[in-house]
N, C-alpha and C. Protein backbone atom coordinates (compact mmCIF):
# COMPACT_ATOMS: atom_id res chain seq x y z
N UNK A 1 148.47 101.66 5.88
CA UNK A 1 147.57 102.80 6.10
C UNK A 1 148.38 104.09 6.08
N UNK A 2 147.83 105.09 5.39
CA UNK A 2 148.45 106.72 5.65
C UNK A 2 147.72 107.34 6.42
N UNK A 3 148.35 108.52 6.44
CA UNK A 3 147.97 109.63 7.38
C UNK A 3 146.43 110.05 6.58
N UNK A 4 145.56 110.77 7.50
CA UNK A 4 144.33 110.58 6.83
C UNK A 4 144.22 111.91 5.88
N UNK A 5 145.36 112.89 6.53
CA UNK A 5 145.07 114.29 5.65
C UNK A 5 145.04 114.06 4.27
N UNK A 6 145.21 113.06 3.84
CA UNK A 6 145.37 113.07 1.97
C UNK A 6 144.02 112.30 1.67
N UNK A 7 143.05 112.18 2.40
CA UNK A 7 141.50 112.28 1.97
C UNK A 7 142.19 111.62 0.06
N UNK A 8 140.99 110.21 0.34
CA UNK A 8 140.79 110.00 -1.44
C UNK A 8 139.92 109.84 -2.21
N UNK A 9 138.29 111.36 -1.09
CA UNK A 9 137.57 111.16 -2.41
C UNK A 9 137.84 111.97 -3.01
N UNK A 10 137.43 111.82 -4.68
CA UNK A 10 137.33 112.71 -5.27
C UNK A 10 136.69 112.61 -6.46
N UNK A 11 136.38 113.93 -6.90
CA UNK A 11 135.40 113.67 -8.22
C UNK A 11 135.66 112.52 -9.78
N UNK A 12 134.86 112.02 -10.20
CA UNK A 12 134.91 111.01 -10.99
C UNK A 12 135.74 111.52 -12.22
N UNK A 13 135.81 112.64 -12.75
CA UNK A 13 135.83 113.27 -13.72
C UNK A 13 137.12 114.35 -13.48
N UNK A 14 138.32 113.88 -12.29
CA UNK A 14 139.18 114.65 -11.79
C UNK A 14 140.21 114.16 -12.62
N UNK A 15 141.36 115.25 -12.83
CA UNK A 15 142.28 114.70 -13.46
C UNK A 15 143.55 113.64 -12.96
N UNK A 16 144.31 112.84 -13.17
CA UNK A 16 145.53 112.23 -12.52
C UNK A 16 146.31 113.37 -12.47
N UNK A 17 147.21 112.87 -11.60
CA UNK A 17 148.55 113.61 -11.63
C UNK A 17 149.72 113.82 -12.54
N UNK A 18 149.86 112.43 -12.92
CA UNK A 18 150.37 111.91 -14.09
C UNK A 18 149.84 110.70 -14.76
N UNK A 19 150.85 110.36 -16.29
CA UNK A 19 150.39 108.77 -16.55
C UNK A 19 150.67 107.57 -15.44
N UNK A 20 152.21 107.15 -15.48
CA UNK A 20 152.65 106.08 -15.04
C UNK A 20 153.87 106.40 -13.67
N UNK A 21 153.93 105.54 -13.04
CA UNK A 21 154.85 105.74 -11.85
C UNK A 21 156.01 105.20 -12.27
N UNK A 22 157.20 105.97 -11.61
CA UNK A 22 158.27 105.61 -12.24
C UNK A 22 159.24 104.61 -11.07
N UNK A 23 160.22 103.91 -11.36
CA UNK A 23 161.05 103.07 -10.34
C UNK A 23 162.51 103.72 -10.44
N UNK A 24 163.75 103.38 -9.40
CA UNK A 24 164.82 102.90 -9.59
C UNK A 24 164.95 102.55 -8.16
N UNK A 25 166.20 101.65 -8.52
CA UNK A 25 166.77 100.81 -7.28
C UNK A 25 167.19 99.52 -7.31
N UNK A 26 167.57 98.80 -6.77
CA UNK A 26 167.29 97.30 -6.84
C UNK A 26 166.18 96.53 -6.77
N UNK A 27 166.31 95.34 -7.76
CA UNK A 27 164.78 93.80 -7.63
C UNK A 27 166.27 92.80 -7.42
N UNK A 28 165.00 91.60 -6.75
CA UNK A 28 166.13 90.60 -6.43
C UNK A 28 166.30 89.42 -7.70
N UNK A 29 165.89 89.89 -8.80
CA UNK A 29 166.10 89.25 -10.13
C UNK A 29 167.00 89.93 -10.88
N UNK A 30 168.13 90.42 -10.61
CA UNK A 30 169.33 91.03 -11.58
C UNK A 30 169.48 91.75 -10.51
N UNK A 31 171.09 92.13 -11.00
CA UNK A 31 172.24 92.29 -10.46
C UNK A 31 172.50 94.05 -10.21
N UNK A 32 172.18 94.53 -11.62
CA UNK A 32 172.26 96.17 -11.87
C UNK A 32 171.03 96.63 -11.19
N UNK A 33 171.23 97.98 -11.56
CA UNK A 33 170.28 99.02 -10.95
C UNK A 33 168.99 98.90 -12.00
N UNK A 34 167.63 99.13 -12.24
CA UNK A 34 166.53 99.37 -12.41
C UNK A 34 166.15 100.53 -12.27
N UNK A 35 165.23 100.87 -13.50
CA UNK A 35 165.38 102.20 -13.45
C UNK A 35 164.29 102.69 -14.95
N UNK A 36 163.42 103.26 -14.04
CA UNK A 36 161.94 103.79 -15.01
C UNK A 36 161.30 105.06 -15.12
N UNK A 37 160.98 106.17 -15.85
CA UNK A 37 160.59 107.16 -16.40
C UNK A 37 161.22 108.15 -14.83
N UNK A 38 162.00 108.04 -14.32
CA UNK A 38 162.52 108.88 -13.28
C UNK A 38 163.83 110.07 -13.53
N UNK A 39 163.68 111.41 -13.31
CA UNK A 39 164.70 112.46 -14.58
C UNK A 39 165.94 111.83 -13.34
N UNK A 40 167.01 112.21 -14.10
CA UNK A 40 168.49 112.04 -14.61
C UNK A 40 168.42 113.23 -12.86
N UNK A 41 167.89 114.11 -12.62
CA UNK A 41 168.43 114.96 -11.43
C UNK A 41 167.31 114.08 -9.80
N UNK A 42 166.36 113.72 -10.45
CA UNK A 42 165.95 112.98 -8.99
C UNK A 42 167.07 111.13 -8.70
N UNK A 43 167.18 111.04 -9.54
CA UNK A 43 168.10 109.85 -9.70
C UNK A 43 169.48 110.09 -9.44
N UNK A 44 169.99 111.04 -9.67
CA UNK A 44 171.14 111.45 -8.78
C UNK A 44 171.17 112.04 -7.25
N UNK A 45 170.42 112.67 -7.43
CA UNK A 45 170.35 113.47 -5.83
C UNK A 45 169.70 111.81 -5.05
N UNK A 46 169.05 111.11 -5.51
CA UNK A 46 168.67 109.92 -4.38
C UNK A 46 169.95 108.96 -4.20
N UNK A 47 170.66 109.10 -5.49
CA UNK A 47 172.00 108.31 -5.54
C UNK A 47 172.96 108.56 -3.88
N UNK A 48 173.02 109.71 -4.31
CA UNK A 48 174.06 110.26 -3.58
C UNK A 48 173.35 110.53 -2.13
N UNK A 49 172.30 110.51 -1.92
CA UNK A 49 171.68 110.28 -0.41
C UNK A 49 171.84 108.85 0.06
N UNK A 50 170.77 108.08 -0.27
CA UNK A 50 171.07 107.03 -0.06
C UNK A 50 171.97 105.60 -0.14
N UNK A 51 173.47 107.06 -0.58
CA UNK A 51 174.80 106.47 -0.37
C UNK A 51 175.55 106.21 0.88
N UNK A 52 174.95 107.70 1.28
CA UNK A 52 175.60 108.04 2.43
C UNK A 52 174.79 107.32 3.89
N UNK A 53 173.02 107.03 3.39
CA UNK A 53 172.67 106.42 4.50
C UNK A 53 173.12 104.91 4.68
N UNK A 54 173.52 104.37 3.60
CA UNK A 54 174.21 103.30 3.61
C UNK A 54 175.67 103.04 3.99
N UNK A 55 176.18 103.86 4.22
CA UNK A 55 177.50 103.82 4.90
C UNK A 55 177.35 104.27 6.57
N UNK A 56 176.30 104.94 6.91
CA UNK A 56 176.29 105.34 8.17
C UNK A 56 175.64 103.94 8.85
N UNK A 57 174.60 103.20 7.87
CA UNK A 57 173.52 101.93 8.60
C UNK A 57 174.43 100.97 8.01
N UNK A 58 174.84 99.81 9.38
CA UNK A 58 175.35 99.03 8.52
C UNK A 58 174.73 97.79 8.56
N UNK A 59 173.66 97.75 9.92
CA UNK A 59 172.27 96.81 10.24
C UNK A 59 171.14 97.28 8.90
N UNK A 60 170.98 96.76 7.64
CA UNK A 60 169.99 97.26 6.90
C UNK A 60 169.17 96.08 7.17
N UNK A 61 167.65 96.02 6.92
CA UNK A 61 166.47 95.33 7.18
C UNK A 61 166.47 94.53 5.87
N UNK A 62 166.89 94.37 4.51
CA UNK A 62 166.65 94.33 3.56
C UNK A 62 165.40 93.96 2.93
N UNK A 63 165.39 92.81 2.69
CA UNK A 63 163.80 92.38 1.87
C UNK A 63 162.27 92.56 2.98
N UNK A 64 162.92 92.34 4.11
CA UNK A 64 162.23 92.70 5.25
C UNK A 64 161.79 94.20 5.72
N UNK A 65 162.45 94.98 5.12
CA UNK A 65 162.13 96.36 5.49
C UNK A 65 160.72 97.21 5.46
N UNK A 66 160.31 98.22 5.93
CA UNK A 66 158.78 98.36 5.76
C UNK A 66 159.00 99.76 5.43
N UNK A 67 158.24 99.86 4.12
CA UNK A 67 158.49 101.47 3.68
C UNK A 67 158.16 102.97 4.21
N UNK A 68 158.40 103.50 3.85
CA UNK A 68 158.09 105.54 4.16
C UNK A 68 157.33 105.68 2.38
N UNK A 69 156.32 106.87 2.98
CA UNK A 69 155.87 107.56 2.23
C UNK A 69 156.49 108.70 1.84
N UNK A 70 156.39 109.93 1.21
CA UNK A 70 157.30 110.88 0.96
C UNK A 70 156.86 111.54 -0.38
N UNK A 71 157.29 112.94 0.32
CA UNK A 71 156.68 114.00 -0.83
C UNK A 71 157.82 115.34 -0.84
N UNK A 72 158.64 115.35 -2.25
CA UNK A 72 160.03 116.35 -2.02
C UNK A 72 159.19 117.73 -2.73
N UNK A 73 159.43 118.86 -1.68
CA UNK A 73 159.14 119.80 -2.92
C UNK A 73 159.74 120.09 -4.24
N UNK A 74 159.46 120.92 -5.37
CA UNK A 74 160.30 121.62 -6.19
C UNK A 74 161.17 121.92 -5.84
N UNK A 75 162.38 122.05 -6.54
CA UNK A 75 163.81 122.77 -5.98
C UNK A 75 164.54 121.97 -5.04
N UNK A 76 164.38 121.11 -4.72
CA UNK A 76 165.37 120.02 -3.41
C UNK A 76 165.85 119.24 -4.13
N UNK A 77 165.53 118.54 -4.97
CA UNK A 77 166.57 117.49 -6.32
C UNK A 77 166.01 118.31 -7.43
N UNK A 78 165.28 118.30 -7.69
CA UNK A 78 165.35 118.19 -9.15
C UNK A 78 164.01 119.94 -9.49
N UNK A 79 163.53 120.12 -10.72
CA UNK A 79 163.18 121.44 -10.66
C UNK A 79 161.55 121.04 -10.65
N UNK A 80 161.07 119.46 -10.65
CA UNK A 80 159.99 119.23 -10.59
C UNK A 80 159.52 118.60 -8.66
N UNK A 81 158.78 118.71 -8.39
CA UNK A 81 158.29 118.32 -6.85
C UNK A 81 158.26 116.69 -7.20
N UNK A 82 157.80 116.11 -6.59
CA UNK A 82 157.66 114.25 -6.40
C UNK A 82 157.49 113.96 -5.31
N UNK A 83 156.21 112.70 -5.65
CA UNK A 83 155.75 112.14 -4.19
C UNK A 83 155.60 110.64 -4.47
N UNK A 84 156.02 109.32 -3.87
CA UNK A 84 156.16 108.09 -3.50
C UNK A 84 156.28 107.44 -2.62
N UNK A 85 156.48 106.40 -2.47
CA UNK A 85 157.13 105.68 -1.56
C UNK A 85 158.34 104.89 -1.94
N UNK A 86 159.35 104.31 -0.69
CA UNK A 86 160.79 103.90 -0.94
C UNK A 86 160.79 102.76 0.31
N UNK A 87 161.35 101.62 0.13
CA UNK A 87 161.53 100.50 0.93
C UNK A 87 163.03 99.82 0.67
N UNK A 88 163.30 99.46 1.79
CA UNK A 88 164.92 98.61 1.49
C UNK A 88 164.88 97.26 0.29
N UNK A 89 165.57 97.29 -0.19
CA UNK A 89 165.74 96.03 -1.73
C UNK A 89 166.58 95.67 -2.07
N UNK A 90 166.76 94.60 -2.10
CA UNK A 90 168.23 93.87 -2.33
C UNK A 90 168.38 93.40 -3.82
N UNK A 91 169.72 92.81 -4.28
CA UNK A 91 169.79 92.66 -6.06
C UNK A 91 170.06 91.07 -6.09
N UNK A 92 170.00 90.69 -7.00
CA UNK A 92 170.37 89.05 -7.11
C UNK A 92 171.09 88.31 -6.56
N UNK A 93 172.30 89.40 -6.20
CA UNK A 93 173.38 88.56 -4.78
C UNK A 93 173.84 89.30 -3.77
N UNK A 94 171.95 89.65 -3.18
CA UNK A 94 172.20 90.60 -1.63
C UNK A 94 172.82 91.95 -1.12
N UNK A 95 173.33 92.62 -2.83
CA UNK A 95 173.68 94.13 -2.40
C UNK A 95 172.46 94.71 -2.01
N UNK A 96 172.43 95.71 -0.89
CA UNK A 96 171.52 96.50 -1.00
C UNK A 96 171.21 97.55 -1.63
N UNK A 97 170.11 98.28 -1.79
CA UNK A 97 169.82 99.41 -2.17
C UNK A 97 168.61 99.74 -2.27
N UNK A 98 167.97 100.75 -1.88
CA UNK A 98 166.36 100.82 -1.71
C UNK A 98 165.74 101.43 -2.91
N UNK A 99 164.54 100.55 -3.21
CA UNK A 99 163.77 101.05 -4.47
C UNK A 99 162.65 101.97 -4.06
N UNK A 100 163.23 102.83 -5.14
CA UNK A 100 162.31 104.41 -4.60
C UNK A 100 160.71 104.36 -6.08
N UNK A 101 159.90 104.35 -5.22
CA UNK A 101 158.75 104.15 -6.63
C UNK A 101 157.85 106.02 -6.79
N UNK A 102 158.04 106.38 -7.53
CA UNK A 102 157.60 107.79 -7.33
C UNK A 102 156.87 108.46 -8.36
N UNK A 103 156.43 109.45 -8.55
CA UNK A 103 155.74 110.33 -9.84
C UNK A 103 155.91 111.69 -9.45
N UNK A 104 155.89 112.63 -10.83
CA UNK A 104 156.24 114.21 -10.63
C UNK A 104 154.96 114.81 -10.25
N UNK A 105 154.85 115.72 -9.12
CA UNK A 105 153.89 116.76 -9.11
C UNK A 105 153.87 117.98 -9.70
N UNK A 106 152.89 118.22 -10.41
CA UNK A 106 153.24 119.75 -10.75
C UNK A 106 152.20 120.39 -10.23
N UNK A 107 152.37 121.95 -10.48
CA UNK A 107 151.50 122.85 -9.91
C UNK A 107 151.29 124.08 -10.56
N UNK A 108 150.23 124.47 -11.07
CA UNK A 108 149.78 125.76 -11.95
C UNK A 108 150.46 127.15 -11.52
N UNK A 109 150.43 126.78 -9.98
CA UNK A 109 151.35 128.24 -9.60
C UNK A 109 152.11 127.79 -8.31
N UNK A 110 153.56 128.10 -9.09
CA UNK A 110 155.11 127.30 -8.56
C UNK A 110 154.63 127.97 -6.88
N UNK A 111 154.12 129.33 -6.28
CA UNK A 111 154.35 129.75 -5.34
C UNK A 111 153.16 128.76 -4.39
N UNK A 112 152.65 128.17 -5.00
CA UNK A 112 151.29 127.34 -3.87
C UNK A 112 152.09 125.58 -4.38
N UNK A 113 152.06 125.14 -2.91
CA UNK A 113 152.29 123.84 -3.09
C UNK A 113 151.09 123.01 -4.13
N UNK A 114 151.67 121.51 -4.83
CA UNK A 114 150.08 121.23 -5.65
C UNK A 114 149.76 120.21 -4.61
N UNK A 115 148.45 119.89 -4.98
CA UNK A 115 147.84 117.98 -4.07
C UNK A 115 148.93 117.34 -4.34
N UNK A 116 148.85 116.91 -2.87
CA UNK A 116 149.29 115.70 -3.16
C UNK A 116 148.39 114.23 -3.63
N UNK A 117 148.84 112.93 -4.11
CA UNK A 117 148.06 111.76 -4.49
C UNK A 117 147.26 111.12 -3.01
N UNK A 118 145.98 111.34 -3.39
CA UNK A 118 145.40 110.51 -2.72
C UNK A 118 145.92 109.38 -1.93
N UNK A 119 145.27 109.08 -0.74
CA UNK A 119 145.95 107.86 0.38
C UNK A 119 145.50 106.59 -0.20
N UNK A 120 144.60 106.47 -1.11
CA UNK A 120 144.55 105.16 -2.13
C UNK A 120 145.82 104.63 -2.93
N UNK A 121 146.19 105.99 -3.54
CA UNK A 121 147.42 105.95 -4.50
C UNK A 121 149.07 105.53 -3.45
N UNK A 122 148.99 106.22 -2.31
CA UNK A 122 150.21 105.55 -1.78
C UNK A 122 150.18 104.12 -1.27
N UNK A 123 148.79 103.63 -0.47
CA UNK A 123 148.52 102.04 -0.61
C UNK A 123 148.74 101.55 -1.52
N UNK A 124 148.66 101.68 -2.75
CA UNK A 124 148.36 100.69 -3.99
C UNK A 124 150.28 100.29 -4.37
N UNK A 125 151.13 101.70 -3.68
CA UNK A 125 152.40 101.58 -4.13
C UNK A 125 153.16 100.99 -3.11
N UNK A 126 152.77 100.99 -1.91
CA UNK A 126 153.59 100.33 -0.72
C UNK A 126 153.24 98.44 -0.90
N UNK A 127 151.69 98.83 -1.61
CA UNK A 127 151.33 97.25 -1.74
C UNK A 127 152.49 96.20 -3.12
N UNK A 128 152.80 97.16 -4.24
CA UNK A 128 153.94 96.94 -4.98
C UNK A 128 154.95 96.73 -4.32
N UNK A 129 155.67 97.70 -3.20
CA UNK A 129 156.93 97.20 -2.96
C UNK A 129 156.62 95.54 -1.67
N UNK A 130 155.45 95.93 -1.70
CA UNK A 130 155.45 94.29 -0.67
C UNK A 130 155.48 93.21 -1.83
N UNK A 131 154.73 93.33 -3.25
CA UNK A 131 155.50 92.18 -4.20
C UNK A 131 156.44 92.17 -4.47
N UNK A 132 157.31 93.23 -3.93
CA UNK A 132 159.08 93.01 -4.78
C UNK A 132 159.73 92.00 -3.19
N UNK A 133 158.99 92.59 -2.30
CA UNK A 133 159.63 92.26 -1.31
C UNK A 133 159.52 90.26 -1.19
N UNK A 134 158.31 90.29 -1.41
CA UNK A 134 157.75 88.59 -1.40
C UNK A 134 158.18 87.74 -2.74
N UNK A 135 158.64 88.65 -3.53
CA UNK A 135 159.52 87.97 -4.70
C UNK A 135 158.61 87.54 -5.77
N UNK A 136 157.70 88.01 -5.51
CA UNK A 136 156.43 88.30 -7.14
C UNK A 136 156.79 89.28 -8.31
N UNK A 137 157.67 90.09 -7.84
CA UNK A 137 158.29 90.85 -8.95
C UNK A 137 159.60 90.84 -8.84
N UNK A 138 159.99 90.66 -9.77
CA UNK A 138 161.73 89.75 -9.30
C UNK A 138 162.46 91.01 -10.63
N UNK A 139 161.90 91.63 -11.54
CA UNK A 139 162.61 91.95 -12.84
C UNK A 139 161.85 92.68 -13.31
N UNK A 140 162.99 93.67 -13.86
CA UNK A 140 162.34 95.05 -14.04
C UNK A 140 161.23 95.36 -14.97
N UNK A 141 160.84 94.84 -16.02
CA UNK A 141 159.85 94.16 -16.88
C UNK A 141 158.37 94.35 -16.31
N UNK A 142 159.01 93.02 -15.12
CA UNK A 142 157.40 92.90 -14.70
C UNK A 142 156.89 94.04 -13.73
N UNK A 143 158.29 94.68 -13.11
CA UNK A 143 157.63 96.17 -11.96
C UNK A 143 157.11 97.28 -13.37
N UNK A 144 157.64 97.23 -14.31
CA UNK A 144 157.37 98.23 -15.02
C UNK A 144 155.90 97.77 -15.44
N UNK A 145 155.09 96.57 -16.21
CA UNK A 145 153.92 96.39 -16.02
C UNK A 145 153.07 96.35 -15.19
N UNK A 146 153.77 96.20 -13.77
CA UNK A 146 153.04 96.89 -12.30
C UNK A 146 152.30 98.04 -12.28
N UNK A 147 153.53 98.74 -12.76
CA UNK A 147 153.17 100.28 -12.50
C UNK A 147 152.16 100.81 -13.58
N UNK A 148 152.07 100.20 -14.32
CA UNK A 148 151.14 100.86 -15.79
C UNK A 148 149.77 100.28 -14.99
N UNK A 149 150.14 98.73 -14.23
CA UNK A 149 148.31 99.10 -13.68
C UNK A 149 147.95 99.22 -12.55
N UNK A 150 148.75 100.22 -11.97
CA UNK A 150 148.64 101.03 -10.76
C UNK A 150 147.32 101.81 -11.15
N UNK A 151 146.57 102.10 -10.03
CA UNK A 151 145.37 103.15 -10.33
C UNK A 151 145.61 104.54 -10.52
N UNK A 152 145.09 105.31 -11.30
CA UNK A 152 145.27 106.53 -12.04
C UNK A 152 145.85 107.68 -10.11
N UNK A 153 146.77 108.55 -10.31
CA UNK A 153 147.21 109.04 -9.30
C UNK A 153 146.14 110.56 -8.96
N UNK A 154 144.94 110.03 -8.46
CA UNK A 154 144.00 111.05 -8.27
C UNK A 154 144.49 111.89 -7.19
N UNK A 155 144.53 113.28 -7.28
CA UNK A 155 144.62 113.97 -6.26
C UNK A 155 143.62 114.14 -4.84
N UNK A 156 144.52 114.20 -3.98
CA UNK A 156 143.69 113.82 -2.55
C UNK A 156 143.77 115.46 -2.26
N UNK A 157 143.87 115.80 -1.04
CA UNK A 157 143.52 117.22 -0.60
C UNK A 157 144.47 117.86 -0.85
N UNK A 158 144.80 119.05 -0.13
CA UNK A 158 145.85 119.99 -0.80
C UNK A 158 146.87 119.55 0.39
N UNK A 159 146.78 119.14 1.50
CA UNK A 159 147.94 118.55 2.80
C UNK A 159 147.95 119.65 3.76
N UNK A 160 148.57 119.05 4.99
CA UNK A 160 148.50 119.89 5.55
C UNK A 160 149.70 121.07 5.43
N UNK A 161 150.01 122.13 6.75
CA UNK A 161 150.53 122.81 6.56
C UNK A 161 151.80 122.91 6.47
N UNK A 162 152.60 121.62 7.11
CA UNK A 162 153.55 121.24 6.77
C UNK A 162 153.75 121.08 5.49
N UNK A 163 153.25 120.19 4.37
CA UNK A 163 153.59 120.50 3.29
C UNK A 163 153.58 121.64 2.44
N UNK A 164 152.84 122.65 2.92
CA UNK A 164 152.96 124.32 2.51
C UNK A 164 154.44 124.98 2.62
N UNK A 165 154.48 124.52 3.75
CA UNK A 165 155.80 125.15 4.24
C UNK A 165 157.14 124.33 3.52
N UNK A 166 157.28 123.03 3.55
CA UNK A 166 158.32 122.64 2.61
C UNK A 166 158.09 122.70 1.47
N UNK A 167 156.96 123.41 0.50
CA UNK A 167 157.27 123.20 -0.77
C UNK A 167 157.62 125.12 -1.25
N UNK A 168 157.64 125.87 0.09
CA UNK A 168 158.00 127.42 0.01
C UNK A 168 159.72 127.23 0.87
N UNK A 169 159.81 126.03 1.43
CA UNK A 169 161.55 126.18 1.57
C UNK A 169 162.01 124.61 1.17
N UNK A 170 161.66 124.62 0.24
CA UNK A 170 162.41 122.99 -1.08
C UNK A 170 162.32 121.87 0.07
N UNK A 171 161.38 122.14 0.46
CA UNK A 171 161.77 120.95 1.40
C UNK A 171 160.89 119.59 1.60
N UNK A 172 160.74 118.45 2.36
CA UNK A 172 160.58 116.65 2.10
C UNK A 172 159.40 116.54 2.74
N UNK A 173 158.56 115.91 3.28
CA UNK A 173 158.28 115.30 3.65
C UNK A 173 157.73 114.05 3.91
N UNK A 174 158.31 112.95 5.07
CA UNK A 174 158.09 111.64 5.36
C UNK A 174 157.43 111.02 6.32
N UNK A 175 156.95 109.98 6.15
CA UNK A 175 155.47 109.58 7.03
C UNK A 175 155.72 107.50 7.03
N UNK A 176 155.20 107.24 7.65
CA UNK A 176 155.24 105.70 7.61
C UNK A 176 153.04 105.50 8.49
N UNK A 177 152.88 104.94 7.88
CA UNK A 177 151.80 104.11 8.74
C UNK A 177 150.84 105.65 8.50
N UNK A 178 149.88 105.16 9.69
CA UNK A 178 149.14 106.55 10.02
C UNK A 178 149.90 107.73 10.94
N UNK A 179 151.18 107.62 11.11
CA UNK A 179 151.66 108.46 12.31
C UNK A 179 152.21 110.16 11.69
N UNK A 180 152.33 111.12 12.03
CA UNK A 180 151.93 112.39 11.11
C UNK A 180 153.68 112.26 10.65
N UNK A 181 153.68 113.45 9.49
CA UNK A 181 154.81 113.48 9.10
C UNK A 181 155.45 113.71 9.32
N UNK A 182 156.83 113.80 9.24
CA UNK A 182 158.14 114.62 9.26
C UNK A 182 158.74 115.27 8.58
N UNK A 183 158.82 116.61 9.07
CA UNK A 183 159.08 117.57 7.69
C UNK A 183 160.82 117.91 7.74
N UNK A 184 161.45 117.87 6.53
CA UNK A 184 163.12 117.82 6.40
C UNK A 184 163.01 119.45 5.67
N UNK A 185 163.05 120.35 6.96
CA UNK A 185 163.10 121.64 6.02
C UNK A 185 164.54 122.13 5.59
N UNK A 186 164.87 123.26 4.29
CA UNK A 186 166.01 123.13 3.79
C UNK A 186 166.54 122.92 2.59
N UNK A 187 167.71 123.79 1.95
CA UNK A 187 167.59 123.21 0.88
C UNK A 187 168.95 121.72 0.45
N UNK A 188 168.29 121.08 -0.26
CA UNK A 188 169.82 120.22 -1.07
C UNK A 188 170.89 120.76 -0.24
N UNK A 189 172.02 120.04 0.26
CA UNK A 189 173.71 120.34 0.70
C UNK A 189 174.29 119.53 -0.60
N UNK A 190 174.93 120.27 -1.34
CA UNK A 190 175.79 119.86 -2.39
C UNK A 190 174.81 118.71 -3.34
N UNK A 191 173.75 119.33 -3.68
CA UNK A 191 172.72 118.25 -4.50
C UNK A 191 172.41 117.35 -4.10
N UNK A 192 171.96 117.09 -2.64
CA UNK A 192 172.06 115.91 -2.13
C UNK A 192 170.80 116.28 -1.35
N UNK A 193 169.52 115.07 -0.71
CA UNK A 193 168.82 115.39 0.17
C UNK A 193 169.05 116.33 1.79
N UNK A 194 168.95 116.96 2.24
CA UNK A 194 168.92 117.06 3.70
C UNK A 194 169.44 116.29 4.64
N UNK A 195 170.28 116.20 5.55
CA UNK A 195 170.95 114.62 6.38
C UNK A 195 170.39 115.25 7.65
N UNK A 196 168.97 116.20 7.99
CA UNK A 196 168.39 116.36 9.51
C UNK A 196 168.60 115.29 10.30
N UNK A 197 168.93 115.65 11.69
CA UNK A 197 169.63 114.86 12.51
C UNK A 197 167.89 114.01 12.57
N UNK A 198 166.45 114.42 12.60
CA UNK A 198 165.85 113.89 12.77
C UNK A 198 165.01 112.90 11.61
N UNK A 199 165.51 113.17 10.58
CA UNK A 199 165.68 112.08 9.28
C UNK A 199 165.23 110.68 9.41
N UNK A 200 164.56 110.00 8.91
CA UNK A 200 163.89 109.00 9.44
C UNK A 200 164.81 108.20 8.09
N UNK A 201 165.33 106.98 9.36
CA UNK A 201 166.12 105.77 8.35
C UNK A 201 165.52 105.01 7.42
N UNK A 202 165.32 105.42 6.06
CA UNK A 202 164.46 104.76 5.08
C UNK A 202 165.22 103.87 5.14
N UNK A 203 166.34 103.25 5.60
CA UNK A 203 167.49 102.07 5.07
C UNK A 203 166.98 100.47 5.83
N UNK A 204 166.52 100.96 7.02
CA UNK A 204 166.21 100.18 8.30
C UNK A 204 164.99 99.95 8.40
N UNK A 205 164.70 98.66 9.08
CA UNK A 205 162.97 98.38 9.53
C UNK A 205 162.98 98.88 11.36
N UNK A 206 162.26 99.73 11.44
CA UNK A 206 161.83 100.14 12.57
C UNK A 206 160.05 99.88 12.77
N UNK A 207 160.12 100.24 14.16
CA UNK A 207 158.72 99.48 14.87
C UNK A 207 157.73 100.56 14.63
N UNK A 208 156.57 100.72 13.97
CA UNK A 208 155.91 101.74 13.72
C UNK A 208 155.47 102.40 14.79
């Protein structure tokens, strides 16, 4: 369940956000990294974050882990905004690394944050990482035919004011369950996410 501010009715005749959702990270069917329609600057800046949360956690939850929702503004990795979800994932012989499943937001005018995806659209993606997790999607193949029949990423409301405010200072926000978000205000430290002391451990399974 999400937070309810992202409301998912909406008109029949509304546009998606985008086509297809993109992946990287580890599946527990191969060894390397995985890795789908996601730019070259959100794929680094998550690199290099969730490097460092992996050296600080050394208890990770792995296949067991229970995901965060999450929405980065423009300007914090990369020059486009993005909103997904990310869960802990392990590779064919138990390295970790968490698979981040996500799509670009854009917005007609850079100074107004855009919708975010409907609370349908983040269920349908947390419900994906529970098949990677249960070992129904083992290889990158079959997450990539996942994602093509994911439901179209209809826009839900415009969010609350927290997300106003981080997408006017580049900044995150993260949510698990129905409980409200957490906003990582701020920009990138050396191209890298935010390390706020109040940062919620995407690495770890915690008690909702």
């Amino acid at each position: 369940m999400t937070p309810t501010w992202h409301g998912s009715a909406v008109a029949a005749d509304a546009p998606s956000l985008a086509p297809v959702v993109g992946f990287h990270g580890k599946l527990p069917g191969i060894g390397d990294f995985a890795r789908r329609r996601l730019s070259d600057a959100l794929v680094q800046a998550w690199d290099a974050h969730a490097s460092v949360q992996l050296s600080r956690h050394s208890q990770l939850a792995g296949a067991d882990g229970t995901g965060w929702s999450f929405a980065l503004a423009a300007g914090l990795c990369d020059v486009l905004g993005w909103a997904g979800v990310v869960a802990p994932s392990r590779d064919r012989v138990g390295r970790a690394f968490p698979l981040l499943l996500a799509l670009p937001l854009t917005a007609e005018d850079a100074m107004q944050a855009p919708q975010l995806p409907s609370a349908c659209w983040f269920d349908a993606l947390h419900a994906l990482q529970a098949q990677v997790r249960q070992g129904a999607l083992q290889l990158p193949d079959a997450l990539d035919s996942a994602c093509h029949q994911l439901p179209p990423a209809w826009p839900g409301q415009a969010g609350p004011v927290a997300w106003q405010t981080c997408w006017a200072q580049h900044g995150s926000l993260w949510w698990r369950d129905a409980h409200a978000p957490c906003r990582l205000p701020g920009l990138p430290v050396d191209g890298v996410l935010p390390h706020a002391i109040q940062a919620p451990c995407i690495l770890e399974e915690r008690a909702p």
